[in-house]
Protein backbone atom coordinates (compact mmCIF):
# COMPACT_ATOMS: atom_id res chain seq x y z
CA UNK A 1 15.94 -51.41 -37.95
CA UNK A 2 19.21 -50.40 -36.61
CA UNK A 3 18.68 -47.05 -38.88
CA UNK A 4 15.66 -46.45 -36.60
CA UNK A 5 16.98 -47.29 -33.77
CA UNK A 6 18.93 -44.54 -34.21
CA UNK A 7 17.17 -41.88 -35.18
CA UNK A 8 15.24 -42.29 -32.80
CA UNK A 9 17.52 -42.45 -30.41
CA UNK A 10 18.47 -38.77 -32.03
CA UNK A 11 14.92 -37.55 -32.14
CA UNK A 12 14.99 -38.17 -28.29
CA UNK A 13 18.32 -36.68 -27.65
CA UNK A 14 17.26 -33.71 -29.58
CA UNK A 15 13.97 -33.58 -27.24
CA UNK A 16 16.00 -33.90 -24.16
CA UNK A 17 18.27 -31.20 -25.53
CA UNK A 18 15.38 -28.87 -26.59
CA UNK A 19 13.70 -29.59 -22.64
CA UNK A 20 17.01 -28.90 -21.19
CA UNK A 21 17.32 -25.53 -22.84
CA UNK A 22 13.95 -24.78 -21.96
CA UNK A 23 14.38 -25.60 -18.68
CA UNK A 24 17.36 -23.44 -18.24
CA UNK A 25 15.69 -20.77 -19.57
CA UNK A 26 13.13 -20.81 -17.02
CA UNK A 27 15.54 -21.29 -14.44
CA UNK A 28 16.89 -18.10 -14.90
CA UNK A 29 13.82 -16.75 -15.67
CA UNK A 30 13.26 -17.49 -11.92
CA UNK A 31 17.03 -16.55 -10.99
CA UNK A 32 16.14 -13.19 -12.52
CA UNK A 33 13.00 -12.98 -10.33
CA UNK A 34 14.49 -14.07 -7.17
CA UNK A 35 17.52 -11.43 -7.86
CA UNK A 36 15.29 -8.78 -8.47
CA UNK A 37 12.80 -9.37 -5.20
CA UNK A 38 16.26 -9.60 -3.48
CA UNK A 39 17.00 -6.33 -4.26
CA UNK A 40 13.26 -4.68 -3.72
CA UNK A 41 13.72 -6.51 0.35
CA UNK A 42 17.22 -5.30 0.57
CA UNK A 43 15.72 -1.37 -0.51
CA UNK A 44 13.04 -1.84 1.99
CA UNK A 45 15.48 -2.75 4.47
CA UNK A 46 17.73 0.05 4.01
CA UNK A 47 14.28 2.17 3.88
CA UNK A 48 12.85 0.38 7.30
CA UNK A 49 16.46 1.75 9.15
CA UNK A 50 16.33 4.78 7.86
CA UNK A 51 13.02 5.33 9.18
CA UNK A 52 13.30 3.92 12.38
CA UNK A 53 16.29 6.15 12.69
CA UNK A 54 14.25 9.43 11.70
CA UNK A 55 11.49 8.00 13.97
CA UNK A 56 14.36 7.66 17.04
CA UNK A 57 15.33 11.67 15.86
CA UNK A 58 11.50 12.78 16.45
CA UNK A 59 10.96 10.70 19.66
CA UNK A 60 13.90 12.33 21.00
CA UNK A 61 12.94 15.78 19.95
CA UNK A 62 9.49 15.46 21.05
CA UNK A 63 11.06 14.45 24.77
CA UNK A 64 13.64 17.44 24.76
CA UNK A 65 10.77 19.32 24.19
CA UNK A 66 8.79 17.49 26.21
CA UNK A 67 11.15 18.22 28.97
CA UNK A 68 11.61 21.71 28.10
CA UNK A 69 7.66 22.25 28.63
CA UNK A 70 8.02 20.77 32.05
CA UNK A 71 10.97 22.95 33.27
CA UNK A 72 9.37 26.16 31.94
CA UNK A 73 6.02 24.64 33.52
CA UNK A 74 7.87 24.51 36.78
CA UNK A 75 10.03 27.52 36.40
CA UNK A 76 6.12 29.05 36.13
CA UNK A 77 4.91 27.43 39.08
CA UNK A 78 8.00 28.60 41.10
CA UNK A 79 7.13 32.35 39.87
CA UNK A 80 3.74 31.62 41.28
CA UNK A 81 4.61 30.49 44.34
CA UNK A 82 7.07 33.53 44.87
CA UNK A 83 4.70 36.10 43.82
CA UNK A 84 2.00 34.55 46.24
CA UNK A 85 4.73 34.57 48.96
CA UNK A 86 5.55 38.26 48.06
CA UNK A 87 1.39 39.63 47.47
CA UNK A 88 1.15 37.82 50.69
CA UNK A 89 4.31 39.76 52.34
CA UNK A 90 2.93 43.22 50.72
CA UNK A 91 -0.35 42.68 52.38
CA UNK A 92 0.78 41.94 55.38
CA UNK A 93 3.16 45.01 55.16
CA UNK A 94 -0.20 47.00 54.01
CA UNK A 95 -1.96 45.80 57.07
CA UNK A 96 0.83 47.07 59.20
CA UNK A 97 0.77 50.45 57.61
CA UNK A 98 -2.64 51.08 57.42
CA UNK A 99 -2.57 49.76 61.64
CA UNK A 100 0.21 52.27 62.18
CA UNK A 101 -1.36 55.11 60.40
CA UNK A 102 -4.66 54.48 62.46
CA UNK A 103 -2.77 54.81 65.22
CA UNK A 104 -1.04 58.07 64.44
CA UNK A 105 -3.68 60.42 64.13
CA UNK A 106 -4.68 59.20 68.26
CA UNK A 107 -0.94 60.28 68.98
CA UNK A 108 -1.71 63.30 67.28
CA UNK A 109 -4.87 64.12 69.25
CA UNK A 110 -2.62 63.21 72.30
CA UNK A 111 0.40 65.79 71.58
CA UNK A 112 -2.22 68.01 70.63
């Protein structure tokens, strides 16, 4: 009795052992899967900054030029204004000319 006592008490030592080692070797089964998503969310990560760092670059480009557009778009509306100014000074100037030519050719008859 004592004889199968122990052997059983081997056959269950022997399970134990053989769960343990399969236990283990899903653990790092799992240790291997946890290391590797690690390292996928630590990538995406690094990819997420650099992105948001490219996106910053564009967003500031697009405002330079952004800004750019609006000084040339007022540089343009100054030009406007100053050729309106000076069409309206050359008319004016034209209406003074053609008023003093008008009144010429009556000095004319006069002297004459």
């Amino acid at each position: 009795m004592e004889n199968r006592a122990r052997i059983s008490a081997e056959e269950n030592l022997e399970a134990a052992d053989q769960a343990k080692m399969e236990l283990q070797l899903q653990l790092e089964d799992q240790l291997e899967k946890f290391n590797l998503k690690k390292l996928q969310l630590e990538e995406n990560s690094r990819n997420a900054v650099s992105m948001e760092i490219n996106l910053r670059k564009e967003v500031n480009d697009l405002n330079d030029a952004l800004d750019q557009t609006r000084l040339e778009l007022e540089n343009s509306g100054a030009v406007i204004f100053n050729l309106k100014d000076l069409n309206s000074d050359l008319q004016s100037r034209i209406h003074e000319l053609q008023s003093a030519a008008q009144v010429e050719p009556a000095w004319n008859s006069q002297l004459e």
